[in-house]
PDB file of N, CA and C in Angstrom:
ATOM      1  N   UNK A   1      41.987  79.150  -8.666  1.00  0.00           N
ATOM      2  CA  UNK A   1      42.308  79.132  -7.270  1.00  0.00           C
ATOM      3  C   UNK A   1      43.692  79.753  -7.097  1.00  0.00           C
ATOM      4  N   UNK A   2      43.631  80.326  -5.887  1.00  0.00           N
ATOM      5  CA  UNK A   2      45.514  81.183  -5.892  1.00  0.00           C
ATOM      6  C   UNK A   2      46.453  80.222  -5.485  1.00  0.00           C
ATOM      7  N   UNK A   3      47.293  80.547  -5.842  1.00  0.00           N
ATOM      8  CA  UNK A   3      48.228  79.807  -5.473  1.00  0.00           C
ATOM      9  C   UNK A   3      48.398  78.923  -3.627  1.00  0.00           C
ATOM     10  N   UNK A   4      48.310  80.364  -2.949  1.00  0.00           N
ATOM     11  CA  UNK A   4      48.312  79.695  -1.180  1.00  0.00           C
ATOM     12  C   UNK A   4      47.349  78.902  -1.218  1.00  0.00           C
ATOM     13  N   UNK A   5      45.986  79.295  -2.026  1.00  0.00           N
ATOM     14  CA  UNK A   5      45.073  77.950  -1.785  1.00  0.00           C
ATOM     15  C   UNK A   5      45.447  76.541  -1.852  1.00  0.00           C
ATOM     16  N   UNK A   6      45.974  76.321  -3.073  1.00  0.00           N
ATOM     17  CA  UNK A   6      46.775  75.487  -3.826  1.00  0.00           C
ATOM     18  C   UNK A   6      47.808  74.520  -3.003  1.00  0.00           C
ATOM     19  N   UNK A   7      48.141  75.392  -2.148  1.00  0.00           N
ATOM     20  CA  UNK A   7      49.431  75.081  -1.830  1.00  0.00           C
ATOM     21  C   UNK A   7      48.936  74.447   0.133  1.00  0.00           C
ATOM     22  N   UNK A   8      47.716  75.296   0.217  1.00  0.00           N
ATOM     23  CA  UNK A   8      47.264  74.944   1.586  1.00  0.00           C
ATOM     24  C   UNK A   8      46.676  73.355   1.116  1.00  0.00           C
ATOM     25  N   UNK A   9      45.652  73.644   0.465  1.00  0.00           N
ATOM     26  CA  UNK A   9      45.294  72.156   0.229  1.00  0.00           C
ATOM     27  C   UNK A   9      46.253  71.068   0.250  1.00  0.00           C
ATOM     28  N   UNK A  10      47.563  70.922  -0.438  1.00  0.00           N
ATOM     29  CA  UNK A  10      48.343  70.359  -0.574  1.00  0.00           C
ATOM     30  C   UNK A  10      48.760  69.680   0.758  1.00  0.00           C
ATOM     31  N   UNK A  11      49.190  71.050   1.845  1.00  0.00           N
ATOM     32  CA  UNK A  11      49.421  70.748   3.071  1.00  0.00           C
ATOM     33  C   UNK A  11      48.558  69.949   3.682  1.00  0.00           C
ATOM     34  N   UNK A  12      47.363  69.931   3.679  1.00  0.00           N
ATOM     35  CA  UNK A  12      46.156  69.427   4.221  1.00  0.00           C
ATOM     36  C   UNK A  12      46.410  67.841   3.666  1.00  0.00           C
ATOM     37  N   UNK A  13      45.935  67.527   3.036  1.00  0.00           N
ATOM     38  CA  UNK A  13      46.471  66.203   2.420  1.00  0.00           C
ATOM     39  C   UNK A  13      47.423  64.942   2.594  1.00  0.00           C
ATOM     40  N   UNK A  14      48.766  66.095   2.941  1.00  0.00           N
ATOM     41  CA  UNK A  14      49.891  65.817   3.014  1.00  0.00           C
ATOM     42  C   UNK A  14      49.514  64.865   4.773  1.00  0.00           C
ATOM     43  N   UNK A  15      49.077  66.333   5.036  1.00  0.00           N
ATOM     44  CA  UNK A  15      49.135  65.410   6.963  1.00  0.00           C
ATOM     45  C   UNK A  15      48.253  64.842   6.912  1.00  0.00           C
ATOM     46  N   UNK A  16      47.184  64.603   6.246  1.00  0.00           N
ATOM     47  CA  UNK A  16      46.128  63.599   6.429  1.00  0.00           C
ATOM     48  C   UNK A  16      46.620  62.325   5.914  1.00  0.00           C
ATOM     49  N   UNK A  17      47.435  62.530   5.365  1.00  0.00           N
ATOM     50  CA  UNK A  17      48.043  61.085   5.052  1.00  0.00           C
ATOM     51  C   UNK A  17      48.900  60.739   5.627  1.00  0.00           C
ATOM     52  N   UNK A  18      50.198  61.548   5.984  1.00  0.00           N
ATOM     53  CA  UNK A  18      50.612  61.286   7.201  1.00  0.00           C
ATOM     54  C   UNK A  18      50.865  60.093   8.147  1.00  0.00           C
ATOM     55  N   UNK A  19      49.210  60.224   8.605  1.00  0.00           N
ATOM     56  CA  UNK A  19      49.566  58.740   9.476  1.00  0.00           C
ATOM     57  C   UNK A  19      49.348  57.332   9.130  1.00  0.00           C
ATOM     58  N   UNK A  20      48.366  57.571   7.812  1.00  0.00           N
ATOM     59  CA  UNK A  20      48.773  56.344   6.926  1.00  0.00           C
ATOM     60  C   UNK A  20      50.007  55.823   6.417  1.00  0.00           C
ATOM     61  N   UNK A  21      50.727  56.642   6.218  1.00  0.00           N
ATOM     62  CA  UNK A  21      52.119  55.763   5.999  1.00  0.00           C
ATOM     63  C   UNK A  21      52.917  55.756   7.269  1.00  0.00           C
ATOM     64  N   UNK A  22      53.281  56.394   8.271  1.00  0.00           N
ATOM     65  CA  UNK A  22      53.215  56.201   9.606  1.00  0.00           C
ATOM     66  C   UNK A  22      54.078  55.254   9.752  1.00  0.00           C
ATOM     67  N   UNK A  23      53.667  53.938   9.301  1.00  0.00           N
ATOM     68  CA  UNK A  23      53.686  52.626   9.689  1.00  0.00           C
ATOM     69  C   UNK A  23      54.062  51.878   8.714  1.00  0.00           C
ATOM     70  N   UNK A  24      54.419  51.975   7.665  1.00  0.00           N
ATOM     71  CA  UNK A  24      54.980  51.646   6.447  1.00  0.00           C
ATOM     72  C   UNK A  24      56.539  51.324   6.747  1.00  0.00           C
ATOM     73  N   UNK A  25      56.914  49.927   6.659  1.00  0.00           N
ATOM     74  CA  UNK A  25      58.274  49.727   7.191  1.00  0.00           C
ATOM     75  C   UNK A  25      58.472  49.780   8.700  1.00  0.00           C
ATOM     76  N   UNK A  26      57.698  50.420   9.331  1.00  0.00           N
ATOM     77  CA  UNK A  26      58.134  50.671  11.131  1.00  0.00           C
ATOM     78  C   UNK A  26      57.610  49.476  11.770  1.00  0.00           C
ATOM     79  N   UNK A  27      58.747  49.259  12.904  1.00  0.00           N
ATOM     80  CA  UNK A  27      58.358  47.796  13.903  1.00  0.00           C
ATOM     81  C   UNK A  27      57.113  48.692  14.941  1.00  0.00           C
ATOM     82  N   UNK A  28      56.767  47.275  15.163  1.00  0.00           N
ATOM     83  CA  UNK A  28      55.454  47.814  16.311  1.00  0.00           C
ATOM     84  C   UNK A  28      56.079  49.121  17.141  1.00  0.00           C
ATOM     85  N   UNK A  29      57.148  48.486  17.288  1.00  0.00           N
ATOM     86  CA  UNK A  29      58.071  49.697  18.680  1.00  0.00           C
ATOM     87  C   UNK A  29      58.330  50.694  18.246  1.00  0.00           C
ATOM     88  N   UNK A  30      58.657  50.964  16.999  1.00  0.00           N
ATOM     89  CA  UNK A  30      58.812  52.021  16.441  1.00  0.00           C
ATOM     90  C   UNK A  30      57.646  52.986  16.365  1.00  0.00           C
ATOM     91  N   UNK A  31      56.419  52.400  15.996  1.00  0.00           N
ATOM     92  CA  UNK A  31      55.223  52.895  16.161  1.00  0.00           C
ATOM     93  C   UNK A  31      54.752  53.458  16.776  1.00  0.00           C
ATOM     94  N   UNK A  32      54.814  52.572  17.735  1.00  0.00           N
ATOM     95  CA  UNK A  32      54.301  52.826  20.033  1.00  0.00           C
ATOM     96  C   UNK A  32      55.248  54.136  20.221  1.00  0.00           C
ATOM     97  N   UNK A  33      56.503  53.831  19.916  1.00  0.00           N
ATOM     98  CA  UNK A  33      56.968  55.244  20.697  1.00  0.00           C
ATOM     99  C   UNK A  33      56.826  56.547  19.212  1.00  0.00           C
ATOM    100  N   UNK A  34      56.712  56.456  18.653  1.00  0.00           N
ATOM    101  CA  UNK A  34      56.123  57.723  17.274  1.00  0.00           C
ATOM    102  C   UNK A  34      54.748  57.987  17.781  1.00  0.00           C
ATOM    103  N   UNK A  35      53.887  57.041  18.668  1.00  0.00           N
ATOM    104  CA  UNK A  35      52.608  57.800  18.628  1.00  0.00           C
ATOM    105  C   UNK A  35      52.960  58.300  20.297  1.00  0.00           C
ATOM    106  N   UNK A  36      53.827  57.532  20.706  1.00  0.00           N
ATOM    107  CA  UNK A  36      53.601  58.744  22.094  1.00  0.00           C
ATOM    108  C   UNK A  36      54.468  59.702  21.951  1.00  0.00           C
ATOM    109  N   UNK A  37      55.229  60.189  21.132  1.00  0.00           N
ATOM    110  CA  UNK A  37      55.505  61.219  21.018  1.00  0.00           C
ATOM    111  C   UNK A  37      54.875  62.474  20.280  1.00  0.00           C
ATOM    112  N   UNK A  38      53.798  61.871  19.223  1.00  0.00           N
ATOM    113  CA  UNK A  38      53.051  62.669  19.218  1.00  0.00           C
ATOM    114  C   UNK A  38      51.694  63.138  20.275  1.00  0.00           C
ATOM    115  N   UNK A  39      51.310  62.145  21.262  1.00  0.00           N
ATOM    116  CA  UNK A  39      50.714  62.585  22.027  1.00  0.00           C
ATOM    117  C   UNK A  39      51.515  63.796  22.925  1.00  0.00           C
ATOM    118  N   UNK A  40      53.119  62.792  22.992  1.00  0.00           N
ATOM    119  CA  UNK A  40      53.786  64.431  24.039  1.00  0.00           C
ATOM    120  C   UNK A  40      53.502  65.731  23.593  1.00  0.00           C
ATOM    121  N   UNK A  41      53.991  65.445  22.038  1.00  0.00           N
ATOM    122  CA  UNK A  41      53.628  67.051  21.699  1.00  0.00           C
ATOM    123  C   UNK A  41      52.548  68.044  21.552  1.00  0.00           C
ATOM    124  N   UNK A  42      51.349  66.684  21.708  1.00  0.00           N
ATOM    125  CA  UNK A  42      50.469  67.566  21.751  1.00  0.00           C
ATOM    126  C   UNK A  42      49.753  67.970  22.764  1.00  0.00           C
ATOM    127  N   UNK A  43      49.957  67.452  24.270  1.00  0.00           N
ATOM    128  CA  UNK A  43      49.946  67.934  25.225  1.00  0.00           C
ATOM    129  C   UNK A  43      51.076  69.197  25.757  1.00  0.00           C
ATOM    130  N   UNK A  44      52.320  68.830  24.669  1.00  0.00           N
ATOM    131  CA  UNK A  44      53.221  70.311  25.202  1.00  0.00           C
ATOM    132  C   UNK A  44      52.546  71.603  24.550  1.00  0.00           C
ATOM    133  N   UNK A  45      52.358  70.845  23.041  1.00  0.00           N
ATOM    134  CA  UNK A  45      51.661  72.477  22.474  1.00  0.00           C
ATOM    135  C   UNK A  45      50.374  73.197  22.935  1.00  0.00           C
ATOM    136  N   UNK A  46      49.454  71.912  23.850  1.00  0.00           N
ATOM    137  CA  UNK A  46      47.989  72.137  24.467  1.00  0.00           C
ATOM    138  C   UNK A  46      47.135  71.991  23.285  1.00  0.00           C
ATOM    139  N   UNK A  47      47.493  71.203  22.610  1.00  0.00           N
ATOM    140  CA  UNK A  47      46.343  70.644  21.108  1.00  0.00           C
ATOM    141  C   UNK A  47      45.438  69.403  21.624  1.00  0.00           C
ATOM    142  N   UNK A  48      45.906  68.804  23.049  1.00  0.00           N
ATOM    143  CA  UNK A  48      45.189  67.543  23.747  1.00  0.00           C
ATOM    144  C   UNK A  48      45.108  68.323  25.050  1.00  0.00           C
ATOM    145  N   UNK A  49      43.636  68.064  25.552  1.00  0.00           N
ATOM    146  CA  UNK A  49      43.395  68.476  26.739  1.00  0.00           C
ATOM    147  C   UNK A  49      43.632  67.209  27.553  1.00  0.00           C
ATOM    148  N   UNK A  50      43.382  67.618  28.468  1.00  0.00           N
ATOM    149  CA  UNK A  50      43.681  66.694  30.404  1.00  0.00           C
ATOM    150  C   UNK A  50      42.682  64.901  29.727  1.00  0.00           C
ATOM    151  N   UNK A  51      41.804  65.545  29.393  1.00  0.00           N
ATOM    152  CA  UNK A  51      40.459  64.412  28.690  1.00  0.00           C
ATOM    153  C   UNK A  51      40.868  63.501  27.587  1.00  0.00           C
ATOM    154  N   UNK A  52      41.689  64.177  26.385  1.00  0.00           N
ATOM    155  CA  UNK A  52      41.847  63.737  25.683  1.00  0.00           C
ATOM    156  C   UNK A  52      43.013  62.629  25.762  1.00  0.00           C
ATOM    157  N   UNK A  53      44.002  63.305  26.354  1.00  0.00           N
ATOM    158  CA  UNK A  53      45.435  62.819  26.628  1.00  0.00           C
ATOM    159  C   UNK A  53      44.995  61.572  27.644  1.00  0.00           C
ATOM    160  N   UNK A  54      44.419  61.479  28.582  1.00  0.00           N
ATOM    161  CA  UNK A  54      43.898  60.059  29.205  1.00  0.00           C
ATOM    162  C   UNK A  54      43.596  59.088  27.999  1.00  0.00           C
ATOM    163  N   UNK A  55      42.494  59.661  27.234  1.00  0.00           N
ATOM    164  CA  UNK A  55      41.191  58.604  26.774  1.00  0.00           C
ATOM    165  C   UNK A  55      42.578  57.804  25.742  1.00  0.00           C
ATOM    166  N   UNK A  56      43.544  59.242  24.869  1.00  0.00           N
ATOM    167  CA  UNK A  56      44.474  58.317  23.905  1.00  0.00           C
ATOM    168  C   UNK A  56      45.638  57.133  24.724  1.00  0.00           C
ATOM    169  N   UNK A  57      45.788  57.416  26.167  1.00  0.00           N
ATOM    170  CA  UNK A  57      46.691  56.923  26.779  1.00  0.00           C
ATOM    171  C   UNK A  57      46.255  55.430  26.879  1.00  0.00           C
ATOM    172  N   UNK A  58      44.841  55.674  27.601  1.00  0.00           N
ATOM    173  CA  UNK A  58      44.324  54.354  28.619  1.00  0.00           C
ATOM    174  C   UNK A  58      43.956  53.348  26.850  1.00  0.00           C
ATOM    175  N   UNK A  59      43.923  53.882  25.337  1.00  0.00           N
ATOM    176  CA  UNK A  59      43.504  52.874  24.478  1.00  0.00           C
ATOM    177  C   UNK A  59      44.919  52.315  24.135  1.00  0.00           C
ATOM    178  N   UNK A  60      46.405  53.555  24.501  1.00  0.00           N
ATOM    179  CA  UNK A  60      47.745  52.978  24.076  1.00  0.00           C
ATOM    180  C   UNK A  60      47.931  51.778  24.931  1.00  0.00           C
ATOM    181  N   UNK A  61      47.654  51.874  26.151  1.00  0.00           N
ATOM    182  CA  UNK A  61      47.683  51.203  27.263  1.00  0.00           C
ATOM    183  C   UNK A  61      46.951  49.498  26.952  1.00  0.00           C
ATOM    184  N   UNK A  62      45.795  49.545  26.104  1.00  0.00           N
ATOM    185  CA  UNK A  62      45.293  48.980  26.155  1.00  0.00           C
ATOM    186  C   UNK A  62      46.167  47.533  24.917  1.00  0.00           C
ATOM    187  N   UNK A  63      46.276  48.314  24.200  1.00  0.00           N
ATOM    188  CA  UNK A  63      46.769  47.954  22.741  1.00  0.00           C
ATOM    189  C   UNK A  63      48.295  47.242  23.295  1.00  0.00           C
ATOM    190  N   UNK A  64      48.894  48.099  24.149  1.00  0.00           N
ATOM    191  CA  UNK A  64      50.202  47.572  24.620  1.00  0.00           C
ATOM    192  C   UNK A  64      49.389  45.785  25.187  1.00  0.00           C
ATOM    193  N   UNK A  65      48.863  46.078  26.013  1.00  0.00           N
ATOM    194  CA  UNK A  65      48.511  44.977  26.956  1.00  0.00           C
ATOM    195  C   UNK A  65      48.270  43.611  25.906  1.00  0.00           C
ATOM    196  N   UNK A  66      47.740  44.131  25.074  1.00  0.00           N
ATOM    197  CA  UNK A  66      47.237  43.211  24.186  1.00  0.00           C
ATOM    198  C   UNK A  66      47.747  42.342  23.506  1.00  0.00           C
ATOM    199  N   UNK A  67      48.896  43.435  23.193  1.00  0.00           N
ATOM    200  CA  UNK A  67      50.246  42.832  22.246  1.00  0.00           C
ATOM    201  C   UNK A  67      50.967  41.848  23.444  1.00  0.00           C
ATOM    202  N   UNK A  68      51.317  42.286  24.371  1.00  0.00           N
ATOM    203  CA  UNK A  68      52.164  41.685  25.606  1.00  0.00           C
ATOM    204  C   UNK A  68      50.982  39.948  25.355  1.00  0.00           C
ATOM    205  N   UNK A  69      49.759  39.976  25.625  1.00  0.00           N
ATOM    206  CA  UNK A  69      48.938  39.225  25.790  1.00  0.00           C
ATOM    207  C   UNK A  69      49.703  38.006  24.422  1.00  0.00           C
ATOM    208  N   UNK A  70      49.396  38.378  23.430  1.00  0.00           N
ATOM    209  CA  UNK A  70      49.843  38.022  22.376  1.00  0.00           C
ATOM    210  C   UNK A  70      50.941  37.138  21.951  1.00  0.00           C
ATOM    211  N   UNK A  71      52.030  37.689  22.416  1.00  0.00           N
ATOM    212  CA  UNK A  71      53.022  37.190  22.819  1.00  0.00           C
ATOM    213  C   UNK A  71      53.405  36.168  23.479  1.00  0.00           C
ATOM    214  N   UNK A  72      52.638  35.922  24.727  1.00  0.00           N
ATOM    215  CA  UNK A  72      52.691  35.168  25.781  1.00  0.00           C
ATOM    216  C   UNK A  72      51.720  34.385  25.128  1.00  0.00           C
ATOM    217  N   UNK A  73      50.963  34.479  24.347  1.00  0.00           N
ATOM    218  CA  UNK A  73      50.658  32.836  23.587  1.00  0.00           C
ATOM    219  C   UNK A  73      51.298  32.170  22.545  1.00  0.00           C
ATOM    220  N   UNK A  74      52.745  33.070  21.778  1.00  0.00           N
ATOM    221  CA  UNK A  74      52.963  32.401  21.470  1.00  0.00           C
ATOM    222  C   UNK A  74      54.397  32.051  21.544  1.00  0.00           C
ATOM    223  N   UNK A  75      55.051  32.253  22.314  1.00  0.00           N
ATOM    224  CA  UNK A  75      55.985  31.927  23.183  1.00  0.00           C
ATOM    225  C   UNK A  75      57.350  33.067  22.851  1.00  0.00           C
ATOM    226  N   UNK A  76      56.539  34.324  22.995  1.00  0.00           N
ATOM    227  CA  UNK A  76      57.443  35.871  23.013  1.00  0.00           C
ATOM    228  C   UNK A  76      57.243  36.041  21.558  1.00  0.00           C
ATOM    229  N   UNK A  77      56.892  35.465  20.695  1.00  0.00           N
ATOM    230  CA  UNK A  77      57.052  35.581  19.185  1.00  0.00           C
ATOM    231  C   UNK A  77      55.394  36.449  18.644  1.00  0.00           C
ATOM    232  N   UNK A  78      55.159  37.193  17.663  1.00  0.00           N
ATOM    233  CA  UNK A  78      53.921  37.648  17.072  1.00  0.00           C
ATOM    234  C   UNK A  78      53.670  36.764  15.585  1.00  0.00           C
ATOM    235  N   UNK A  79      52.643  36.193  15.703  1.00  0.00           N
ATOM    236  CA  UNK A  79      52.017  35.687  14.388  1.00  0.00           C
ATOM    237  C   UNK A  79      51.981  36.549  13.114  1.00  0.00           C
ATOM    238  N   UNK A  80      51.610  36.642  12.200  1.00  0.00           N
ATOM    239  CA  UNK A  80      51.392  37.490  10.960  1.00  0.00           C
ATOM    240  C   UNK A  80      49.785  37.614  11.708  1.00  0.00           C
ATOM    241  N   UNK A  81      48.970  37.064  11.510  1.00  0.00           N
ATOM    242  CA  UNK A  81      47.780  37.905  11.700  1.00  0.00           C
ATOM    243  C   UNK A  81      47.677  38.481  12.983  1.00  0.00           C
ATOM    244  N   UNK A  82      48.702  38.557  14.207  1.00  0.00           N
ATOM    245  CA  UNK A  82      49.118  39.515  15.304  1.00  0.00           C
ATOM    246  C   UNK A  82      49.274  40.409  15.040  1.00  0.00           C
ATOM    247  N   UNK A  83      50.419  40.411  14.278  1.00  0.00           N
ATOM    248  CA  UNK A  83      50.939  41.894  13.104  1.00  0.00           C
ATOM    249  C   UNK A  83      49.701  42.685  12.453  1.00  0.00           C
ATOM    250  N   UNK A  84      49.463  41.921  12.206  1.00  0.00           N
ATOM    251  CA  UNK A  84      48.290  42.663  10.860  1.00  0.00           C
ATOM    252  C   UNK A  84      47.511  43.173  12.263  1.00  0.00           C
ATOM    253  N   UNK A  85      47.090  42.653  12.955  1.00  0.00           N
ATOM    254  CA  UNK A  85      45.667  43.041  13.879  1.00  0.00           C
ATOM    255  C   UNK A  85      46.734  44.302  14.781  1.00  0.00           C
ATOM    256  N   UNK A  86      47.521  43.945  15.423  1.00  0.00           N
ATOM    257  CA  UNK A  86      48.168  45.089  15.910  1.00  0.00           C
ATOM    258  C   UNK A  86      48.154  46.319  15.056  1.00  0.00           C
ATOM    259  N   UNK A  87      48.264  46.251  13.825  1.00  0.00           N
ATOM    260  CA  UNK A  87      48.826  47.124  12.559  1.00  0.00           C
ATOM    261  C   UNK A  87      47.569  47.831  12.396  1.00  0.00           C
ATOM    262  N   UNK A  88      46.647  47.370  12.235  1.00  0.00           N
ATOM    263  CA  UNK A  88      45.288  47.711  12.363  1.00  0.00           C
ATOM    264  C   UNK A  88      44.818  48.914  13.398  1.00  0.00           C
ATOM    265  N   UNK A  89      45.263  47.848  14.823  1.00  0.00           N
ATOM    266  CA  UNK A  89      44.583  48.784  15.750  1.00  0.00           C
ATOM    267  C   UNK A  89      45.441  49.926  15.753  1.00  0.00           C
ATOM    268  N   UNK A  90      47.114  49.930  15.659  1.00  0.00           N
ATOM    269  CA  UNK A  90      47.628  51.431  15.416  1.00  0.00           C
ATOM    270  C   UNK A  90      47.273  52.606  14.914  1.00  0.00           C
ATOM    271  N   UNK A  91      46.402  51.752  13.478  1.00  0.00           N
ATOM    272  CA  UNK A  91      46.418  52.817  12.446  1.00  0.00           C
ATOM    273  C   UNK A  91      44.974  53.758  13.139  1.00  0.00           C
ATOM    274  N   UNK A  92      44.566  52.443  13.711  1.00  0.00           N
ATOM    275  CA  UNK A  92      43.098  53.584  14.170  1.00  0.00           C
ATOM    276  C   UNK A  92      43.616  54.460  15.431  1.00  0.00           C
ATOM    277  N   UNK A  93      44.664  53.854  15.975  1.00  0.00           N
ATOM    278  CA  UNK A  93      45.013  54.929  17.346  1.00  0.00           C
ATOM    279  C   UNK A  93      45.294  56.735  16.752  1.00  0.00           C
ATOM    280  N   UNK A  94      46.694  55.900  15.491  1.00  0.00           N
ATOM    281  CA  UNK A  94      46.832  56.888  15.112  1.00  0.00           C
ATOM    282  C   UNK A  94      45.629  58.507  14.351  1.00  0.00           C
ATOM    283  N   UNK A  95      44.734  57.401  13.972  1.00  0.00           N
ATOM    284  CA  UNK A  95      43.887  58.543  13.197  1.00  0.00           C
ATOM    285  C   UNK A  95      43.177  59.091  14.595  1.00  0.00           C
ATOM    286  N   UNK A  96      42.453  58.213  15.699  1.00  0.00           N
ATOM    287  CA  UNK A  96      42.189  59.173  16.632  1.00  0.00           C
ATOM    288  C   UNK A  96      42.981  59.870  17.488  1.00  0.00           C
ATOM    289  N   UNK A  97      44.463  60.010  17.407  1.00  0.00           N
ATOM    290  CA  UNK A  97      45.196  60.754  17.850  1.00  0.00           C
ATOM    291  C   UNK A  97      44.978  62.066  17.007  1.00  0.00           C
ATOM    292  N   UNK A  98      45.168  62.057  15.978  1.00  0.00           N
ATOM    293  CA  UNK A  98      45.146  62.894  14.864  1.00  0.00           C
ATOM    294  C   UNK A  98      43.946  63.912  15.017  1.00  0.00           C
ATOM    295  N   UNK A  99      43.133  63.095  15.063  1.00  0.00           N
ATOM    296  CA  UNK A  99      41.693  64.225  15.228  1.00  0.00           C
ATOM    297  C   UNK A  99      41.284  64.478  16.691  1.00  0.00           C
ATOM    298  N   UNK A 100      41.810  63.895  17.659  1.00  0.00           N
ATOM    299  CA  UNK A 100      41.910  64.649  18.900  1.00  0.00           C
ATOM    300  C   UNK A 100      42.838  66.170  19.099  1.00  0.00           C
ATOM    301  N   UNK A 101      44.164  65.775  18.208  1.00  0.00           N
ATOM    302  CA  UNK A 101      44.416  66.795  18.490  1.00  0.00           C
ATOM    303  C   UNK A 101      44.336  68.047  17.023  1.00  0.00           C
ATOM    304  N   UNK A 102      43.527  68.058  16.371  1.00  0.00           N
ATOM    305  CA  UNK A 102      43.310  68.805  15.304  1.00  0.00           C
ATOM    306  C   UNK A 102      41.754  69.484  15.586  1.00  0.00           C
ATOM    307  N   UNK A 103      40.758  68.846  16.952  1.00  0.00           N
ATOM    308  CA  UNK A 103      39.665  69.847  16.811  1.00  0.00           C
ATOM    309  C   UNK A 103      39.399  70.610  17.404  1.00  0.00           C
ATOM    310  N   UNK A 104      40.548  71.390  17.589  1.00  0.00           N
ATOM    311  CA  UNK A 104      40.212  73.017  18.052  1.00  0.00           C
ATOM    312  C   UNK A 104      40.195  73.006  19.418  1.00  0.00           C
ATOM    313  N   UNK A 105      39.843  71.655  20.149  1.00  0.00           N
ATOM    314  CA  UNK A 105      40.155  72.127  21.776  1.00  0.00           C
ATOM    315  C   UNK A 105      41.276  72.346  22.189  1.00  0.00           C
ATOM    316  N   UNK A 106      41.581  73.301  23.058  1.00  0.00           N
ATOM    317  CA  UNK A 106      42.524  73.871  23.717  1.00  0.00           C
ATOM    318  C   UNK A 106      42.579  73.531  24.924  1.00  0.00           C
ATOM    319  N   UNK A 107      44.157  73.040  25.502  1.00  0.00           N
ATOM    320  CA  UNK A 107      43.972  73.091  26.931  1.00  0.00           C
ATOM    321  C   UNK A 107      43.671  74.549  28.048  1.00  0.00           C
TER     322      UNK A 107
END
């Protein structure tokens, strides 16, 4: 294989993993605003259409609410299995962020 192959694959990999570590060490907040900034950018670059950029918003939206929900049961504080379940649903935001904006639609 040539080398650019080599070296593309590598790249490929690299960002596919990416958003698995993402979240490694980062507070929820840290998270929330890392994934809306990758949604910004990918509505600035036009890698998320009008469709996409809703559907990832209204599930950030959702996930926020949830956490807020969360909270308020247990008196502003998050449980460990809050964490974990929040941590969870990130990681899936993040991967469908990821492949929203990686399949080729254009705004």
């Amino acid at each position: 294989m040539k080398l650019s192959k080599v070296i593309l694959h590598c790249a490929v990999l690299i960002g596919l993993a990416s958003p698995a570590f993402a979240g490694q060490g980062a507070t929820i907040n840290e998270r929330k605003e890392n994934q809306q900034d990758r949604i910004a950018n990918g509505v600035n670059t036009g890698q998320l259409t009008a469709r996409e950029t809703a559907n990832v918003e209204t599930k950030e939206s959702a996930l926020n609410k949830e956490e807020h929900h969360m909270r308020a049961d247990d008196n502003g504080h998050l449980t460990a299995a809050d964490r974990a379940r929040l941590d969870h649903q990130q990681n899936k935001l993040s991967r469908q962020i990821y492949a929203k904006k990686h399949n080729g639609r254009k705004q």
